[in-house]
C-alpha atoms as a PDB file:
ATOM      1  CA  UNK A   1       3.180  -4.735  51.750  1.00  0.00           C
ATOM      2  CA  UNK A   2      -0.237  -4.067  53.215  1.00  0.00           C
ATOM      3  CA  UNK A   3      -2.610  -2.428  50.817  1.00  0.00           C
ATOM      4  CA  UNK A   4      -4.204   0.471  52.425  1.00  0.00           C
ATOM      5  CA  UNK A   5      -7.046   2.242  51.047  1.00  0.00           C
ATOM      6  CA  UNK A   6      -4.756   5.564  50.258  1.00  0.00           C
ATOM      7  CA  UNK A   7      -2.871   3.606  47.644  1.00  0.00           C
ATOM      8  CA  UNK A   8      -5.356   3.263  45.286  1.00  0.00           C
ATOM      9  CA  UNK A   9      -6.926   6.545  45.731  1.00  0.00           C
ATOM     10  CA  UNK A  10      -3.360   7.822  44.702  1.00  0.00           C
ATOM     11  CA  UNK A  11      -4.443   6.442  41.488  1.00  0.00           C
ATOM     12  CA  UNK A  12      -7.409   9.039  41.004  1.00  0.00           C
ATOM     13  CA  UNK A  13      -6.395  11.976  39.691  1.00  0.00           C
ATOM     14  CA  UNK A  14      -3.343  10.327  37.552  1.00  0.00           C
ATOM     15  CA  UNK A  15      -6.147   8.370  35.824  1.00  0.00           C
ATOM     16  CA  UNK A  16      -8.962  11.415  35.906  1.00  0.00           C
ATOM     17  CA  UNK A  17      -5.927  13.639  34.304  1.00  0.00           C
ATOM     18  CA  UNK A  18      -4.983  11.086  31.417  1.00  0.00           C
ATOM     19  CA  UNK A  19      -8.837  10.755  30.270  1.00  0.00           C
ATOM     20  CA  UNK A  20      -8.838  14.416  30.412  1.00  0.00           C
ATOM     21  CA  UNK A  21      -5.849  13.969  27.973  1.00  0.00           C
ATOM     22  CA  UNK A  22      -7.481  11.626  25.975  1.00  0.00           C
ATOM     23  CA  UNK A  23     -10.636  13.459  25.439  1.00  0.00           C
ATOM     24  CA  UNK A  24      -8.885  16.292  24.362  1.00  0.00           C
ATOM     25  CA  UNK A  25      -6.874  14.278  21.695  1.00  0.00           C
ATOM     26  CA  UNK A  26     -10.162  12.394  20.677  1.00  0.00           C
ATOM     27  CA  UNK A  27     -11.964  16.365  20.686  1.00  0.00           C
ATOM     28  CA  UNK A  28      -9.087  17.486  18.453  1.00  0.00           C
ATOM     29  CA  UNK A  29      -9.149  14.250  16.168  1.00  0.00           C
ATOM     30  CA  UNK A  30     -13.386  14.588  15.406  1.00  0.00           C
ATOM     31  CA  UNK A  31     -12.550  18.358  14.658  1.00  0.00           C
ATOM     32  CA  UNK A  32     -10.201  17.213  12.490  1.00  0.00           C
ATOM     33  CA  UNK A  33     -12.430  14.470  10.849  1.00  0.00           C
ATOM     34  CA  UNK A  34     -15.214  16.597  10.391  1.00  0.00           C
ATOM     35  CA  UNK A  35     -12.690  19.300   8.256  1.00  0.00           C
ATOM     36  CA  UNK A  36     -11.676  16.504   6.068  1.00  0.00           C
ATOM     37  CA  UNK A  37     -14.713  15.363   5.360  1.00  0.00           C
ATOM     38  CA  UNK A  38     -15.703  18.538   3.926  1.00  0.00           C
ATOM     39  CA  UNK A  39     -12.707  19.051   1.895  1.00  0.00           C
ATOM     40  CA  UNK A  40     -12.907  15.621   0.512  1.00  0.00           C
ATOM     41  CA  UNK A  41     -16.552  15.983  -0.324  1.00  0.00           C
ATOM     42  CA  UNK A  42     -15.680  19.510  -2.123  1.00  0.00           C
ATOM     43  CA  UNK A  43     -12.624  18.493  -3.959  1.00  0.00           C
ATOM     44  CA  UNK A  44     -11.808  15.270  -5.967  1.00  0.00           C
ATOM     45  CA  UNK A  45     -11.614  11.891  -4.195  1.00  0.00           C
ATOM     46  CA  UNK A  46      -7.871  12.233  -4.359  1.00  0.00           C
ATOM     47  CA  UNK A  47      -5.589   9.278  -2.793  1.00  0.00           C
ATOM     48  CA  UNK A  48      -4.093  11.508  -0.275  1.00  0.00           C
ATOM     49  CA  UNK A  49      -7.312  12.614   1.800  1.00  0.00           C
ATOM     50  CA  UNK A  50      -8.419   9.010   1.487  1.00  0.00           C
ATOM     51  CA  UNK A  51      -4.571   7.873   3.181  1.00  0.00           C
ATOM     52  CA  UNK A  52      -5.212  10.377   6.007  1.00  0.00           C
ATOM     53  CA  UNK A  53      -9.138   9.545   6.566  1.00  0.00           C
ATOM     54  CA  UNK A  54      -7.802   5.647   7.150  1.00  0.00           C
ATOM     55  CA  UNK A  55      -5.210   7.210   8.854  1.00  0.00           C
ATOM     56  CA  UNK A  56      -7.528   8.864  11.241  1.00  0.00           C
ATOM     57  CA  UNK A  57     -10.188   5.889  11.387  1.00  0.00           C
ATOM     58  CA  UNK A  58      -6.724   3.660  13.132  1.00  0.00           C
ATOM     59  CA  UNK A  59      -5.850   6.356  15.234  1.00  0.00           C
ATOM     60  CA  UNK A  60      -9.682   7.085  16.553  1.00  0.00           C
ATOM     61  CA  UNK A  61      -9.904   2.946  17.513  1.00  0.00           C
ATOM     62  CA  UNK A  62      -6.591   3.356  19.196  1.00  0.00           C
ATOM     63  CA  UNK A  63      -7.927   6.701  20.963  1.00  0.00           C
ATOM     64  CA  UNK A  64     -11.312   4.421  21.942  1.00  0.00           C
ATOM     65  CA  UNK A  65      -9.177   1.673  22.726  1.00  0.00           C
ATOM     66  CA  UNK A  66      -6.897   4.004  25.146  1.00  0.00           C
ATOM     67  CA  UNK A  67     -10.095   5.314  27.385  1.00  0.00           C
ATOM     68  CA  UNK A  68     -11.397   2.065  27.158  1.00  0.00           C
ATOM     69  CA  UNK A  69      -8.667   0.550  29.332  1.00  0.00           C
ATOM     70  CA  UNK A  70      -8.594   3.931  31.195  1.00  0.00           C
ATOM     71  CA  UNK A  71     -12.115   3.222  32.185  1.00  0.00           C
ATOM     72  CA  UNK A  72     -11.080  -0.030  32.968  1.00  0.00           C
ATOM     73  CA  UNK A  73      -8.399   0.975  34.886  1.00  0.00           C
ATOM     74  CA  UNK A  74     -10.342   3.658  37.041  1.00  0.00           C
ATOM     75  CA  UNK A  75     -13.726   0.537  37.302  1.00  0.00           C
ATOM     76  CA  UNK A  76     -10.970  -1.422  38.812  1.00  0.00           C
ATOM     77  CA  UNK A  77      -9.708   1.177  41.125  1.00  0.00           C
ATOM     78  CA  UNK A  78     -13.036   1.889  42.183  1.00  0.00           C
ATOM     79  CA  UNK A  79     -13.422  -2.024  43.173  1.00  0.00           C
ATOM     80  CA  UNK A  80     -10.272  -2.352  45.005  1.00  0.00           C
ATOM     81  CA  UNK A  81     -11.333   0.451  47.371  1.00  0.00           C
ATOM     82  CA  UNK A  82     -14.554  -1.074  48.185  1.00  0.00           C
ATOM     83  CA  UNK A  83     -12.964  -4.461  48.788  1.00  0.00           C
ATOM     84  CA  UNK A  84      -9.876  -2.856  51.309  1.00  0.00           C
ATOM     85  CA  UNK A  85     -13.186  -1.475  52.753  1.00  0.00           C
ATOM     86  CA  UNK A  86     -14.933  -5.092  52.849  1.00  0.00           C
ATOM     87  CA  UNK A  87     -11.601  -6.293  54.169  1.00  0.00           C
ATOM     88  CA  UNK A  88     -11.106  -8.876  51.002  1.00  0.00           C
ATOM     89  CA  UNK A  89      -7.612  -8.298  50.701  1.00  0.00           C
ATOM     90  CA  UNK A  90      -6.617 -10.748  48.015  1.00  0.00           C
ATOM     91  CA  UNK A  91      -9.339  -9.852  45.580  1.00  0.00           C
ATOM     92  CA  UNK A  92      -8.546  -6.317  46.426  1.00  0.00           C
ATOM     93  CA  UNK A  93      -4.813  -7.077  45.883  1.00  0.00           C
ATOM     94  CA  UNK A  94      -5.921  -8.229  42.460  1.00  0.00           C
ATOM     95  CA  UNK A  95      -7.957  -5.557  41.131  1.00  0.00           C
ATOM     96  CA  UNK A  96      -5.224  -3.207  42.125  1.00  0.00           C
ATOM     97  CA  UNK A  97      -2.870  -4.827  40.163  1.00  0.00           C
ATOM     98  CA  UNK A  98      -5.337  -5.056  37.108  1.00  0.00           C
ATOM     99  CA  UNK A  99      -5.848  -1.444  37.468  1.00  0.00           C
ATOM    100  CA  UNK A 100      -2.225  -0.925  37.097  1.00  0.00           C
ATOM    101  CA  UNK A 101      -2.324  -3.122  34.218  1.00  0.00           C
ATOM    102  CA  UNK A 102      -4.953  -1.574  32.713  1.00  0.00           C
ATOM    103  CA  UNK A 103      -3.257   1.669  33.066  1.00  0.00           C
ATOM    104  CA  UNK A 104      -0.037   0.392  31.546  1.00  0.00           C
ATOM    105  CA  UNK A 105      -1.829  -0.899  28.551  1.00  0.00           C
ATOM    106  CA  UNK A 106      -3.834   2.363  27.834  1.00  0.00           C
ATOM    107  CA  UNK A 107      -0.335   4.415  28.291  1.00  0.00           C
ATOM    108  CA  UNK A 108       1.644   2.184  25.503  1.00  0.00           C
ATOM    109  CA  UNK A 109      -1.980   2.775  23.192  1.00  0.00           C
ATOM    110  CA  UNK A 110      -1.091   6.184  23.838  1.00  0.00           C
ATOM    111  CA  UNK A 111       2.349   6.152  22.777  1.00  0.00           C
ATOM    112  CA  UNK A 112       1.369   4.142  19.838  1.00  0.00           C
ATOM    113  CA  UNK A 113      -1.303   6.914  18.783  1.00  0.00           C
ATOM    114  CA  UNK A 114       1.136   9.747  19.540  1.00  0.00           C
ATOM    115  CA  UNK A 115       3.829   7.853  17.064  1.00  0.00           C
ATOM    116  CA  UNK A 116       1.195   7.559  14.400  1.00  0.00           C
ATOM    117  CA  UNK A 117      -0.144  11.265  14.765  1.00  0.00           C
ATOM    118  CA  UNK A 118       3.735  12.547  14.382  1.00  0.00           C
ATOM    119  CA  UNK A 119       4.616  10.167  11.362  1.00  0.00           C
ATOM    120  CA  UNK A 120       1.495  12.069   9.749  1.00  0.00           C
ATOM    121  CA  UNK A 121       2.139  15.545  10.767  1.00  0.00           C
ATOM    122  CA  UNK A 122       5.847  14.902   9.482  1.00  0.00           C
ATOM    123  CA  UNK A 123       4.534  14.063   6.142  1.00  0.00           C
ATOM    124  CA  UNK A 124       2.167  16.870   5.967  1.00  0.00           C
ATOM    125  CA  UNK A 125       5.426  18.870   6.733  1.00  0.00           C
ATOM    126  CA  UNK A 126       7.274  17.017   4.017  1.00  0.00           C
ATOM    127  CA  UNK A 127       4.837  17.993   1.778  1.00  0.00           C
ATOM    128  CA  UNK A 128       5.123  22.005   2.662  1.00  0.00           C
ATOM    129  CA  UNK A 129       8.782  21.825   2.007  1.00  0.00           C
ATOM    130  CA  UNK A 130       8.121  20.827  -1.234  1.00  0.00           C
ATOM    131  CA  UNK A 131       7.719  24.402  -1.636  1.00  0.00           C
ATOM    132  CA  UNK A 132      10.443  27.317  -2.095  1.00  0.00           C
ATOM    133  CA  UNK A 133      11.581  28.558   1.099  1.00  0.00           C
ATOM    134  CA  UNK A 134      13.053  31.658   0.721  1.00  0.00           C
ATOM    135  CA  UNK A 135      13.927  32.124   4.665  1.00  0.00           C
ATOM    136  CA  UNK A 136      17.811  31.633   6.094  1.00  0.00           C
ATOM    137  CA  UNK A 137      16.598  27.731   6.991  1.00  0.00           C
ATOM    138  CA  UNK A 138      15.755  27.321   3.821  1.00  0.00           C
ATOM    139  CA  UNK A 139      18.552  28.075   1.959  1.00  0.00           C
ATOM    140  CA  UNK A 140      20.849  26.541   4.743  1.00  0.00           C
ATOM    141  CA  UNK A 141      18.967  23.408   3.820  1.00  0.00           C
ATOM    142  CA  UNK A 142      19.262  23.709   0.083  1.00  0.00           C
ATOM    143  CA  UNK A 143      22.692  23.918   0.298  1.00  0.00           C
ATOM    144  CA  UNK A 144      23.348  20.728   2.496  1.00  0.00           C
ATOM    145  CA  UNK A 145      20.472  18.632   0.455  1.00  0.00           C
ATOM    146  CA  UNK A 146      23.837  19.100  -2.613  1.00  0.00           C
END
């Protein structure tokens, strides 16, 4: 297969679009931060805002991690296009594959974030149905917890 100079530029806006993604997530995450660390500074230093502040810290490394090798990804992109241009096919051949790679990597980090971030909200949840419900689901699931 010849690489053409189209094939990486098909790469741009999947890449641009993803660290849109992850700047939003990372956005949402310091907003998030920032709440907690009021609340823990107001209230007592009780074990379950410190479980979701380490929480957090992981999943902010993973989110740095993720544009990282997006930026990576994109850097290598950016090569391979100037080398098709120079005519250096193999090295070009090679940072297009890395830039793949690179995008592979930041996509599993991704998945890995989004697993932690649902495990969280799910015990949040857990934590709210603690409470009486006193709607239809509720009751529906008192009866089948018997």
């Amino acid at each position: 297969m010849e690489l053409t100079i189209n094939i990486p530029a098909l790469l741009f806006p999947a890449i641009s679009l993803i660290m849109l993604a992850y700047t939003n997530r990372f956005l949402a995450l310091a907003t998030l931060v920032r709440s907690l660390k009021t609340k823990y500074e107001e209230s007592e230093k009780n074990v379950g805002l410190q479980h979701q502040i380490r929480n957090l810290r992981y999943r902010l490394r993973l989110i740095k991690n993720m544009q990282a090798f997006g930026v990576l990804s994109f850097a290598c992109c950016l090569f391979c296009m100037f080398f098709i241009y120079l005519e250096w096919n193999i090295v070009a051949e090679i940072l297009f594959a890395s830039s793949l790679i690179f995008f592979l990597i930041s996509l599993i980090i991704s998945l890995i974030e989004i697993q932690i971030s649902t495990k969280a909200l799910e015990l949040e949840l857990s934590n709210l149905e603690d409470f009486d419900d006193q709607s239809l689901g509720g009751f529906i699931k008192k009866k089948f917890k018997k």
